[in-house]
N, C-alpha and C. Protein backbone atom coordinates (compact mmCIF):
# COMPACT_ATOMS: atom_id res chain seq x y z
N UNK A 1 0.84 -1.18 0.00
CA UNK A 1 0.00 0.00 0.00
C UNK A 1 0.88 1.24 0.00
N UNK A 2 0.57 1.89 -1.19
CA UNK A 2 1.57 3.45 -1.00
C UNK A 2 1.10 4.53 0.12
N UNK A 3 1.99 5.09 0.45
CA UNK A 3 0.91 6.23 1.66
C UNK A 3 1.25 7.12 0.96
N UNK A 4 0.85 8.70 1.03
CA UNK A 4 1.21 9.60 0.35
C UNK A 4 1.64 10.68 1.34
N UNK A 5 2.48 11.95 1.46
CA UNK A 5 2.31 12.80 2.41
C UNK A 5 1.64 13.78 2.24
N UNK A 6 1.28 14.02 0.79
CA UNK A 6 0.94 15.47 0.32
C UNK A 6 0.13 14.85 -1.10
N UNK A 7 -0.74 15.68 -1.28
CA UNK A 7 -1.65 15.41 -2.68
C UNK A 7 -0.75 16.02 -3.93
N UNK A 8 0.16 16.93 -3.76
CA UNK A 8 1.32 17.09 -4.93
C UNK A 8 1.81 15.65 -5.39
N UNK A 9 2.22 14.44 -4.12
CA UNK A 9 3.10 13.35 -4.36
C UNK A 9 1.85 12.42 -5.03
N UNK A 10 0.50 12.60 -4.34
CA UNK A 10 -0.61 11.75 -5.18
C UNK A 10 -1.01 11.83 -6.42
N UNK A 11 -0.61 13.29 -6.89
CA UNK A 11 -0.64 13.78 -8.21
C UNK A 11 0.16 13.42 -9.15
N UNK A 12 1.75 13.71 -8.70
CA UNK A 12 2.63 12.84 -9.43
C UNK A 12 2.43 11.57 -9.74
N UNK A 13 2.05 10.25 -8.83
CA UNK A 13 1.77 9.52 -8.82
C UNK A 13 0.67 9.05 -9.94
N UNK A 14 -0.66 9.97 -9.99
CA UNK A 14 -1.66 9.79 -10.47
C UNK A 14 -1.09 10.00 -12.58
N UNK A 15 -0.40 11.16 -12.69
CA UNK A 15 0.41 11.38 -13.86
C UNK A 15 0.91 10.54 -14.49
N UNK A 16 1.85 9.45 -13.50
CA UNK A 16 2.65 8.42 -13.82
C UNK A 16 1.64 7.62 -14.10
N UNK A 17 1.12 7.47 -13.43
CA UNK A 17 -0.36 6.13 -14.00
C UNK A 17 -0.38 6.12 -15.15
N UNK A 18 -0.97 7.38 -15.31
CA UNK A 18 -2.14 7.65 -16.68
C UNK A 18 -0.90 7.88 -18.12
N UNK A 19 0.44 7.71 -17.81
CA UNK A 19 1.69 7.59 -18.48
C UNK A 19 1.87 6.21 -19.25
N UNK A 20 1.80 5.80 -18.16
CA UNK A 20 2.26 4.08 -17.99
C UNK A 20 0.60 3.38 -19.13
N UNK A 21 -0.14 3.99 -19.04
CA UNK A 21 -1.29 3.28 -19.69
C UNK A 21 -2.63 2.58 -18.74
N UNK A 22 -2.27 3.11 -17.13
CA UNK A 22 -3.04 2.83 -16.14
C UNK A 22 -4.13 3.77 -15.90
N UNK A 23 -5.30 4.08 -16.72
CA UNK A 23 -6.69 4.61 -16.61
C UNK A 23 -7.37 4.60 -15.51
N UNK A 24 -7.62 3.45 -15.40
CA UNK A 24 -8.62 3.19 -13.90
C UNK A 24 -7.67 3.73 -12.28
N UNK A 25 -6.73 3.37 -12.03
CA UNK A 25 -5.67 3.75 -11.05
C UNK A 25 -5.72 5.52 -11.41
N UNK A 26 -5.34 6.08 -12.62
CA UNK A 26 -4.94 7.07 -12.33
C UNK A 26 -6.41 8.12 -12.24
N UNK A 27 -7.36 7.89 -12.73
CA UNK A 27 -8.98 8.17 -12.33
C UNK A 27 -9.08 8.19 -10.99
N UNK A 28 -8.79 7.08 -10.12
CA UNK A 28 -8.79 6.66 -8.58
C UNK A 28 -8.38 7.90 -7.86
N UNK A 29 -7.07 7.84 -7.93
CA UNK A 29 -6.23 8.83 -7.67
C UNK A 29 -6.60 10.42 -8.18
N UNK A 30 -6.90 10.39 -8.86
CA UNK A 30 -7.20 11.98 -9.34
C UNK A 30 -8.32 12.43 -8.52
N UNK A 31 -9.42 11.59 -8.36
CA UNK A 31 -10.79 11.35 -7.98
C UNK A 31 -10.23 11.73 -6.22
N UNK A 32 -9.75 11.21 -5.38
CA UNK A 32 -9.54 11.03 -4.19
C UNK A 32 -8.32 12.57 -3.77
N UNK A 33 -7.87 13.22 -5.17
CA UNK A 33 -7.29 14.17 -4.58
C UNK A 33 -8.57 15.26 -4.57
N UNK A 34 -9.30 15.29 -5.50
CA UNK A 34 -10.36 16.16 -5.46
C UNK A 34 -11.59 15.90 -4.50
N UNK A 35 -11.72 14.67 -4.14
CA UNK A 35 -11.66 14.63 -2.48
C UNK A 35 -11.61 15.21 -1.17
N UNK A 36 -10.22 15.41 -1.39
CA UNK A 36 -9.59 16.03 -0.34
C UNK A 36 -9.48 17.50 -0.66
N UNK A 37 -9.28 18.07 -2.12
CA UNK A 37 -9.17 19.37 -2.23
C UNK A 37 -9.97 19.51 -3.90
N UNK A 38 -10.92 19.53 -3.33
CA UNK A 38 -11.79 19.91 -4.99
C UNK A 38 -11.51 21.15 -5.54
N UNK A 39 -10.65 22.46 -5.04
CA UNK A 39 -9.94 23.25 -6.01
C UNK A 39 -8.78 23.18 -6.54
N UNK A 40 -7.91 21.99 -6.28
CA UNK A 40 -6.91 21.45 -7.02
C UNK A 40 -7.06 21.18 -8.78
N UNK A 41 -6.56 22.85 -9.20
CA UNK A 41 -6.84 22.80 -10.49
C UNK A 41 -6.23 21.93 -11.72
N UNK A 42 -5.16 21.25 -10.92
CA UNK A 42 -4.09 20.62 -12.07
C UNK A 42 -4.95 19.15 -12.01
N UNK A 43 -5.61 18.81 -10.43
CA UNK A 43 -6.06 17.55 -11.01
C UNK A 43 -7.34 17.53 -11.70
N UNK A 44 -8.15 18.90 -12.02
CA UNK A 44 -9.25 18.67 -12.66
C UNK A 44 -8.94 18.76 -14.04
N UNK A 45 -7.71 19.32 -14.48
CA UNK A 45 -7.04 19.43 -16.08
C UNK A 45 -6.53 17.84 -16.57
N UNK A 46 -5.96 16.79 -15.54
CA UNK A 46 -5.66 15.47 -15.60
C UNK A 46 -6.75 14.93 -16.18
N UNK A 47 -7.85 15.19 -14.99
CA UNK A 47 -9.14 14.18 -15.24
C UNK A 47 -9.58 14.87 -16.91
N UNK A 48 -9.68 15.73 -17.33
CA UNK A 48 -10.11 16.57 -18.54
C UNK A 48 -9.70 15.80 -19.88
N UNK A 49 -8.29 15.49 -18.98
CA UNK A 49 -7.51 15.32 -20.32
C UNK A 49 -7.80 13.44 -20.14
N UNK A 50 -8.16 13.45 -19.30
CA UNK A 50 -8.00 11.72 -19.41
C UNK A 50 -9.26 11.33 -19.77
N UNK A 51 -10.46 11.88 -19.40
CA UNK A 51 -11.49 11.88 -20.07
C UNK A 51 -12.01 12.00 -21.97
N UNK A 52 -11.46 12.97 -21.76
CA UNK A 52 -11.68 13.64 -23.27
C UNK A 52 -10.65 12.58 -24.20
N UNK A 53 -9.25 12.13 -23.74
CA UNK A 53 -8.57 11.09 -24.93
C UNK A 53 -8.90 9.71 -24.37
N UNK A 54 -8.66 9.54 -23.29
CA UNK A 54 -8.93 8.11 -22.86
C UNK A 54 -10.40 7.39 -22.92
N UNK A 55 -10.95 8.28 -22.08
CA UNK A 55 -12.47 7.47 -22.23
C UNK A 55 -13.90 8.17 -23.05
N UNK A 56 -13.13 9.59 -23.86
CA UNK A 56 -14.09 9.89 -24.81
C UNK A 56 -15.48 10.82 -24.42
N UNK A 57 -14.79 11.20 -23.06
CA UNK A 57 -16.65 11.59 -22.59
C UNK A 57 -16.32 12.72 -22.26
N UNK A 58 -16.95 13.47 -23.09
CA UNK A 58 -16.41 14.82 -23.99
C UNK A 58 -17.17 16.04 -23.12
N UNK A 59 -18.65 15.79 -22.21
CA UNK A 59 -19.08 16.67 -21.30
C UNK A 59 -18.16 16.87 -20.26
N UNK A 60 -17.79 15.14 -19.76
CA UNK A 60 -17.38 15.32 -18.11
C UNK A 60 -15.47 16.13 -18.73
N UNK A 61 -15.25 16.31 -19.83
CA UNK A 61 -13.96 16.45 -19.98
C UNK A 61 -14.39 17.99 -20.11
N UNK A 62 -15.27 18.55 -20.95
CA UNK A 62 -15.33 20.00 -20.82
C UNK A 62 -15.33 20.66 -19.43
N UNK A 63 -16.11 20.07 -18.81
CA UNK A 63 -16.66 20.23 -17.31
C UNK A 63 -15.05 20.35 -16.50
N UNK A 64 -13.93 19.43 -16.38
CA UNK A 64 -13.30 19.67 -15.44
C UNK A 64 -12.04 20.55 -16.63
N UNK A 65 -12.13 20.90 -17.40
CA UNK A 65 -11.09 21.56 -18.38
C UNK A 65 -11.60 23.27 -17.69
N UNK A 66 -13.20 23.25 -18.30
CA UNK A 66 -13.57 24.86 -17.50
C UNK A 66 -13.31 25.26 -16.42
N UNK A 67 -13.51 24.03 -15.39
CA UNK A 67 -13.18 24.68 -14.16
C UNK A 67 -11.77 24.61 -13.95
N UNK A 68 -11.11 23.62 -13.88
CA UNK A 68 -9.20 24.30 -14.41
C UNK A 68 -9.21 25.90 -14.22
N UNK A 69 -9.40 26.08 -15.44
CA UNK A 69 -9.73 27.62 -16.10
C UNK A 69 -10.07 28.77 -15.01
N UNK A 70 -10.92 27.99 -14.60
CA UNK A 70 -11.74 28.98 -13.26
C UNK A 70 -11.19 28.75 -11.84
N UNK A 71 -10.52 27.92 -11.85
CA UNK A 71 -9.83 28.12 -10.26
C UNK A 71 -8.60 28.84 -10.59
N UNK A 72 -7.62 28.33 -11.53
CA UNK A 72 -6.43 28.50 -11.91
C UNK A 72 -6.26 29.03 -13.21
N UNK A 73 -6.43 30.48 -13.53
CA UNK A 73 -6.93 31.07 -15.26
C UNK A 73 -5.26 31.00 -15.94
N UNK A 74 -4.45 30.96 -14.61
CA UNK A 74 -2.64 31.01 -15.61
C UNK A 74 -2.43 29.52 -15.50
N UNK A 75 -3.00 28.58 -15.60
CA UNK A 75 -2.27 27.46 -15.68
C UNK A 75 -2.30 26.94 -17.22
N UNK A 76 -1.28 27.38 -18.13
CA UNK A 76 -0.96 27.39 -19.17
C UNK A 76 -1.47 26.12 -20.07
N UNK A 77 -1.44 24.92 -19.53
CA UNK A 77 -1.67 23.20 -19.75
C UNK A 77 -2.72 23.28 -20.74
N UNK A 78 -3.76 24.07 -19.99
CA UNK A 78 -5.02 23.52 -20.25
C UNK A 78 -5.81 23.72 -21.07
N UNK A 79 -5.24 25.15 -21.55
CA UNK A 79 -5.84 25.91 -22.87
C UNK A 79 -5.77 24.59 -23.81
N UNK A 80 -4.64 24.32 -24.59
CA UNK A 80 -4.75 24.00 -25.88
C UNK A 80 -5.92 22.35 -25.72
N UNK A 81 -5.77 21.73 -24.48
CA UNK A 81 -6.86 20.83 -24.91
C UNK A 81 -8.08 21.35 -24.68
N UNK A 82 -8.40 22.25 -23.86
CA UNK A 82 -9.59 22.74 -23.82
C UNK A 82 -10.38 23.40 -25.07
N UNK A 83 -9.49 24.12 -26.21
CA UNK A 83 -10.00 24.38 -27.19
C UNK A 83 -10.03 23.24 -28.03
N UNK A 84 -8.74 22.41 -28.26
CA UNK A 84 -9.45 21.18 -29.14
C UNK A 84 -10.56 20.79 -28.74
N UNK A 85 -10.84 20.34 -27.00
CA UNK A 85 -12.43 19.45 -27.23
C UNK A 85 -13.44 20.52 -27.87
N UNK A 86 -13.28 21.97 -27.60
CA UNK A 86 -14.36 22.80 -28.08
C UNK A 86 -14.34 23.03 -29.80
N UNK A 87 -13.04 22.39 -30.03
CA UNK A 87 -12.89 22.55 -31.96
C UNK A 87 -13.54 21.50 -32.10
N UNK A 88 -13.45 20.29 -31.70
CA UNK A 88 -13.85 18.73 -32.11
C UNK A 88 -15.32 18.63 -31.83
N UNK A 89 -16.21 19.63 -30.84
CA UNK A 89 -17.60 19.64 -30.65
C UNK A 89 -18.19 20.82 -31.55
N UNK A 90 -17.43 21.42 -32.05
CA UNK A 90 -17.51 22.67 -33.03
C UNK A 90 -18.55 23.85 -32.43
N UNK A 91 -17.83 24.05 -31.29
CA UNK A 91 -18.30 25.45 -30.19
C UNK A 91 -17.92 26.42 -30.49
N UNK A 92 -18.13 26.92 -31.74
CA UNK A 92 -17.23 28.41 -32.28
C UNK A 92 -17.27 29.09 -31.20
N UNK A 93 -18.18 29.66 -30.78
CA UNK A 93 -18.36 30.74 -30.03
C UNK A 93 -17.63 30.59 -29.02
N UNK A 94 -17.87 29.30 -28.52
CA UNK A 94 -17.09 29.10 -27.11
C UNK A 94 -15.00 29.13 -27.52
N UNK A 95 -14.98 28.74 -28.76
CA UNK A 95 -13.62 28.25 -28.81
C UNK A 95 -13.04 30.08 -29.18
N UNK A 96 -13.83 30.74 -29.62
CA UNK A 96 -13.11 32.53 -29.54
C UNK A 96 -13.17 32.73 -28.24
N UNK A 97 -14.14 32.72 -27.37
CA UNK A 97 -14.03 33.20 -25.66
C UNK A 97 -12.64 32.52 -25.08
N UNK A 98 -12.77 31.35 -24.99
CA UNK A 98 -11.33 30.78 -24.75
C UNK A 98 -10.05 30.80 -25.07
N UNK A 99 -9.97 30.90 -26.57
CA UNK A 99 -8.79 31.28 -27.35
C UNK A 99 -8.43 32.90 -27.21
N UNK A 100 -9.25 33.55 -27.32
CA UNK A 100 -9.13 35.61 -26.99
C UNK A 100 -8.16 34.97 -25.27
N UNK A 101 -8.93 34.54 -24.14
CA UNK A 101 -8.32 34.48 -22.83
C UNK A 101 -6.88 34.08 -23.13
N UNK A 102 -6.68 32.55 -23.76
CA UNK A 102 -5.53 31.66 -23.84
C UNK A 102 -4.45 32.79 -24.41
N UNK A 103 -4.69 33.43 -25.26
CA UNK A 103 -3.43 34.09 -26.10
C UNK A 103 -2.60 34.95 -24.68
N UNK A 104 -3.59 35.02 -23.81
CA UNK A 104 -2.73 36.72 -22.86
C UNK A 104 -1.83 35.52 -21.83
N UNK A 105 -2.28 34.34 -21.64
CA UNK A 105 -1.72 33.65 -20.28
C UNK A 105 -0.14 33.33 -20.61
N UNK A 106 0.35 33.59 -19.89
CA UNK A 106 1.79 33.45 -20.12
C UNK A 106 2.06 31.61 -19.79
N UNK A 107 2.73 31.35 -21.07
CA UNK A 107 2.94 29.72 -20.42
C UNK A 107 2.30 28.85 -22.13
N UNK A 108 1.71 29.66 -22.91
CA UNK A 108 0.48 29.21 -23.79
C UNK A 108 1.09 29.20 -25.16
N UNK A 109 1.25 28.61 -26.04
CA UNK A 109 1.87 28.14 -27.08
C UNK A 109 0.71 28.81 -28.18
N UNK A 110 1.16 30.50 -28.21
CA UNK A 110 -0.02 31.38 -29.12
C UNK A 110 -0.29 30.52 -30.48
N UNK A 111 0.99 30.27 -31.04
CA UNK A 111 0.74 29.65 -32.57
C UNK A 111 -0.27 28.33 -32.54
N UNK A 112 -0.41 27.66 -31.21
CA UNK A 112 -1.06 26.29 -31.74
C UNK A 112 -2.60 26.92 -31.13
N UNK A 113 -2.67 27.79 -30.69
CA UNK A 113 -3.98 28.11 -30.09
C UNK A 113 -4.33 28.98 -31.19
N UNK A 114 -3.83 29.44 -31.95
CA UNK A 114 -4.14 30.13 -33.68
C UNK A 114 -4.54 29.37 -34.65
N UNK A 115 -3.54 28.08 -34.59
CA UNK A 115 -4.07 27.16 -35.43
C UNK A 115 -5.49 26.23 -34.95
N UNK A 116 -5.90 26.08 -33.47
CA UNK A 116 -7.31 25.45 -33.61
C UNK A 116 -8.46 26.28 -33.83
N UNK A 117 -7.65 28.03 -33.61
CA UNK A 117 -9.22 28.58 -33.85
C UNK A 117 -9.55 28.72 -35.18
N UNK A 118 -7.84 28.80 -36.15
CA UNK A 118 -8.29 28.26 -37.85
C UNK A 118 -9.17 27.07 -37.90
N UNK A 119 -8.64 26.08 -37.60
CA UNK A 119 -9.26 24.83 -38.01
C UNK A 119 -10.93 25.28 -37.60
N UNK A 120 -11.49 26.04 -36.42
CA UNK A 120 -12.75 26.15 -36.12
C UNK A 120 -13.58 26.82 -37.28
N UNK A 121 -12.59 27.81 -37.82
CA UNK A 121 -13.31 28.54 -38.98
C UNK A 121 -13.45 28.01 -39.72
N UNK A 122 -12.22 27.30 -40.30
CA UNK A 122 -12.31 26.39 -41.48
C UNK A 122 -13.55 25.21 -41.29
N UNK A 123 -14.03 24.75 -40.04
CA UNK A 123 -14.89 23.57 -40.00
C UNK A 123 -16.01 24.28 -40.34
N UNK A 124 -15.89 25.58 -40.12
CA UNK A 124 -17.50 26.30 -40.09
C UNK A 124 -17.44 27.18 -41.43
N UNK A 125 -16.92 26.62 -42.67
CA UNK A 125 -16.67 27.31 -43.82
C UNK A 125 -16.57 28.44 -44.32
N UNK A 126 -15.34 29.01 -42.92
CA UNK A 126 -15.46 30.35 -43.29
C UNK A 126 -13.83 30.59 -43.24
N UNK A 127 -13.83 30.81 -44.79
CA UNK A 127 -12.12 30.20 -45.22
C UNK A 127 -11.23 31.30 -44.97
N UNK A 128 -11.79 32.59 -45.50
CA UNK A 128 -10.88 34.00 -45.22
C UNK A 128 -10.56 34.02 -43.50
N UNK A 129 -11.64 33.81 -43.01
CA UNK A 129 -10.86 33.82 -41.27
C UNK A 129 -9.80 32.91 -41.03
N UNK A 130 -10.21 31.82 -41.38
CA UNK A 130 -9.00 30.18 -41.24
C UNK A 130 -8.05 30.89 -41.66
N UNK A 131 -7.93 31.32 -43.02
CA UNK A 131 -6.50 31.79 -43.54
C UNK A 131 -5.70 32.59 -42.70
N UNK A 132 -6.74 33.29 -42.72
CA UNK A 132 -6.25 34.78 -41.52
C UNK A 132 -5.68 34.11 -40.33
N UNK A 133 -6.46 33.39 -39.48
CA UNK A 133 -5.66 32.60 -38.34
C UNK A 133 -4.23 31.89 -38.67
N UNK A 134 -5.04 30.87 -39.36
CA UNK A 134 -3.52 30.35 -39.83
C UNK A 134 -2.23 30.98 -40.22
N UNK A 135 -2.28 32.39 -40.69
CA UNK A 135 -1.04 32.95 -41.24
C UNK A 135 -0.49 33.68 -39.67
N UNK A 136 -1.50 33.97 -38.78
CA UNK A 136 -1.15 34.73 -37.61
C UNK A 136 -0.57 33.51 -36.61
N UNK A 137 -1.07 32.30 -37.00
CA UNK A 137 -0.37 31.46 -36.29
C UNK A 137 1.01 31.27 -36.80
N UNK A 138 1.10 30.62 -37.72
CA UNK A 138 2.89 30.77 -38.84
C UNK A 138 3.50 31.56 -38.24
N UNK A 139 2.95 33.35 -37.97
CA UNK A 139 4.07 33.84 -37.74
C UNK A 139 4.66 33.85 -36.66
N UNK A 140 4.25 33.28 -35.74
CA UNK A 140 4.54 32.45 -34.57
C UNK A 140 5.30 31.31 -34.25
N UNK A 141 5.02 30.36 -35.01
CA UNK A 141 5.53 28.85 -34.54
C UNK A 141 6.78 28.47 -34.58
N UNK A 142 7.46 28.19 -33.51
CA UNK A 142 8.98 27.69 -33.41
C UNK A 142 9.26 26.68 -33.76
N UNK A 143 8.30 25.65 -33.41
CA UNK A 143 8.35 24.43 -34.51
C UNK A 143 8.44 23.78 -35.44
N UNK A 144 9.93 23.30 -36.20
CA UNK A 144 9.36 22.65 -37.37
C UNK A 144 8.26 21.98 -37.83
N UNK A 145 8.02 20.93 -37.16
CA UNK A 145 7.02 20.06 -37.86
C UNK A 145 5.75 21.08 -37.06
N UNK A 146 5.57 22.03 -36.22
CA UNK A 146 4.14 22.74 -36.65
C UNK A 146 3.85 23.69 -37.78
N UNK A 147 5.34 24.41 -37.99
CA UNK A 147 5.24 24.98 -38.86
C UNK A 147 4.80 24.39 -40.34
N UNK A 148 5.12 23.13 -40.86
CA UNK A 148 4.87 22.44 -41.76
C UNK A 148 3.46 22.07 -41.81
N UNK A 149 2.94 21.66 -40.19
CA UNK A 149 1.33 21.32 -40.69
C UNK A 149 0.50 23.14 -40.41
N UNK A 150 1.24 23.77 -39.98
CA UNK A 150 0.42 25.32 -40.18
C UNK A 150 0.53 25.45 -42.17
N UNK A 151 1.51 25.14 -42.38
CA UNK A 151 2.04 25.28 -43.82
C UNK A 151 0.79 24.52 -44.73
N UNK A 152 0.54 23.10 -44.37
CA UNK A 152 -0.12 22.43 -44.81
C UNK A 152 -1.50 22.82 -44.59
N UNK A 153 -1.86 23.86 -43.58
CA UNK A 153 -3.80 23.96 -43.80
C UNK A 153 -3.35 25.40 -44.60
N UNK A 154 -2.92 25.86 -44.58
CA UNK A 154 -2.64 27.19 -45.57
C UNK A 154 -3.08 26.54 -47.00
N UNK A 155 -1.97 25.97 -47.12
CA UNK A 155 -2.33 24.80 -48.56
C UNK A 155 -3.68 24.77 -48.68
N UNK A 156 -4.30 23.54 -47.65
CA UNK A 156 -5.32 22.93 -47.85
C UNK A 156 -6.94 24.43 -48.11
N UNK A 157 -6.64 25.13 -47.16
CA UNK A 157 -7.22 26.43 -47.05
C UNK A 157 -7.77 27.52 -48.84
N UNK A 158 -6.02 27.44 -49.34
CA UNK A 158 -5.91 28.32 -50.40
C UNK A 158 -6.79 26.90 -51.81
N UNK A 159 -6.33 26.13 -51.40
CA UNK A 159 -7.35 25.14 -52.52
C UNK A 159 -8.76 25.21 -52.46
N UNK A 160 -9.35 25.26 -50.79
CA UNK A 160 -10.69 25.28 -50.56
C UNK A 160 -10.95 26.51 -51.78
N UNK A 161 -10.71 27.80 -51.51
CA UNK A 161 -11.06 28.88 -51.65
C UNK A 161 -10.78 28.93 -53.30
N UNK A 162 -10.04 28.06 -54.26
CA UNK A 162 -10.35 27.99 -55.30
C UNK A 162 -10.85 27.45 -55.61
N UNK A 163 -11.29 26.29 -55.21
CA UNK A 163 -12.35 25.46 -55.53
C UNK A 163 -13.62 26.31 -55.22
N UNK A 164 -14.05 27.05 -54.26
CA UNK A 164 -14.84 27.90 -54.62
C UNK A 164 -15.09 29.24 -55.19
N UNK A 165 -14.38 30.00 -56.00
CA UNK A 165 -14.09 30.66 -56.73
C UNK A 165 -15.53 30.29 -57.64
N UNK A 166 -16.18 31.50 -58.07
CA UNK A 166 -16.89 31.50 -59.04
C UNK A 166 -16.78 31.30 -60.29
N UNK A 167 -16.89 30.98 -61.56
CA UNK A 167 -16.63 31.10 -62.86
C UNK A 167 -17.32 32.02 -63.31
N UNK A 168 -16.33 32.85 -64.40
CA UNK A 168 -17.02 33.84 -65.26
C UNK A 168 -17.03 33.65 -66.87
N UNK A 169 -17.75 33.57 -67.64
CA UNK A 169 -17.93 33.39 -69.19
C UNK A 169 -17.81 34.66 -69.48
N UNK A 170 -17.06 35.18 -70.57
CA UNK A 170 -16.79 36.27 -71.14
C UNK A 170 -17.26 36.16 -72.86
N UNK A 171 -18.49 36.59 -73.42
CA UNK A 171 -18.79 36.16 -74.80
C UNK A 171 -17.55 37.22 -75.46
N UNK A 172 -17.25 36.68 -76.66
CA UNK A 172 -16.15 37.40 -77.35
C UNK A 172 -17.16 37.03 -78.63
């Protein structure tokens, strides 16, 4: 039986779980620190994130991602999955309220939080904004390989937008 002294060491613990490929244990553990301290914002960003990739349940993952947010508004982590689940449920509205906050928190990776609010526009066929994001993200990204897939919806973006391009007949 492990003892713990402090819910920091249960946390670590609970991290390593959910590392290792241990779901149910590290749920346990996350569950029992919020328990003991239900404003422990890092373990409601765990459960968020373990929810939303591991077991898919995309309310209870919004639910402890927001409140993250709301106990702890600088804890940098939580933005970028919090806007994917809101890109992947296609919450425009919600994913600008979040993304406008995410850009000021120090800790927050501006370019990839540019690129999901493109992808939001782009899901909601509205290509001149995507572009627009996307290029404001580019000029950002330190990353090679983000820069390449920012590179790549630019691409994909500038094709949409000819493919819809009108045709004009000119009689001569």
């Amino acid at each position: 039986m492990d003892t713990y002294y402090s819910i920091e060491e249960k946390y670590l613990h609970a991290v390593e779980e959910l590392s290792y490929g241990d779901t149910p244990l590290s749920l346990k553990l996350l569950n029992e620190i919020l328990a003991e301290d239900p404003l422990f914002a890092r373990a409601h960003y765990k459960i968020g994130v373990l929810y939303y990739y591991n077991l898919c349940d995309y309310q209870a993952a919004g639910y402890h991602f927001k409140l993250c947010t709301e106990l702890d508004a600088f804890f940098p982590d939580v933005y970028f999955h919090y806007i994917s689940l809101l890109v992947f449920l296609n919450m425009e509205r919600q994913v600008n309220l979040v993304a406008q906050k995410a850009v000021t928190i120090p800790g927050v990776y501006v370019s990839a939080i540019y690129n999901l609010v493109g992808l939001c526009a782009e899901n909601n066929c509205k290509l001149n904004e995507a572009l627009n994001w996307y290029e404001k993200g580019l000029m950002l990204v330190t990353n090679k390989d983000k820069k390449d897939d920012i590179e790549e919806n630019i691409s994909r973006i500038k094709f949409k937008m000819e493919r819809n391009k009108a045709y004009t007949y000119h009689l001569s």
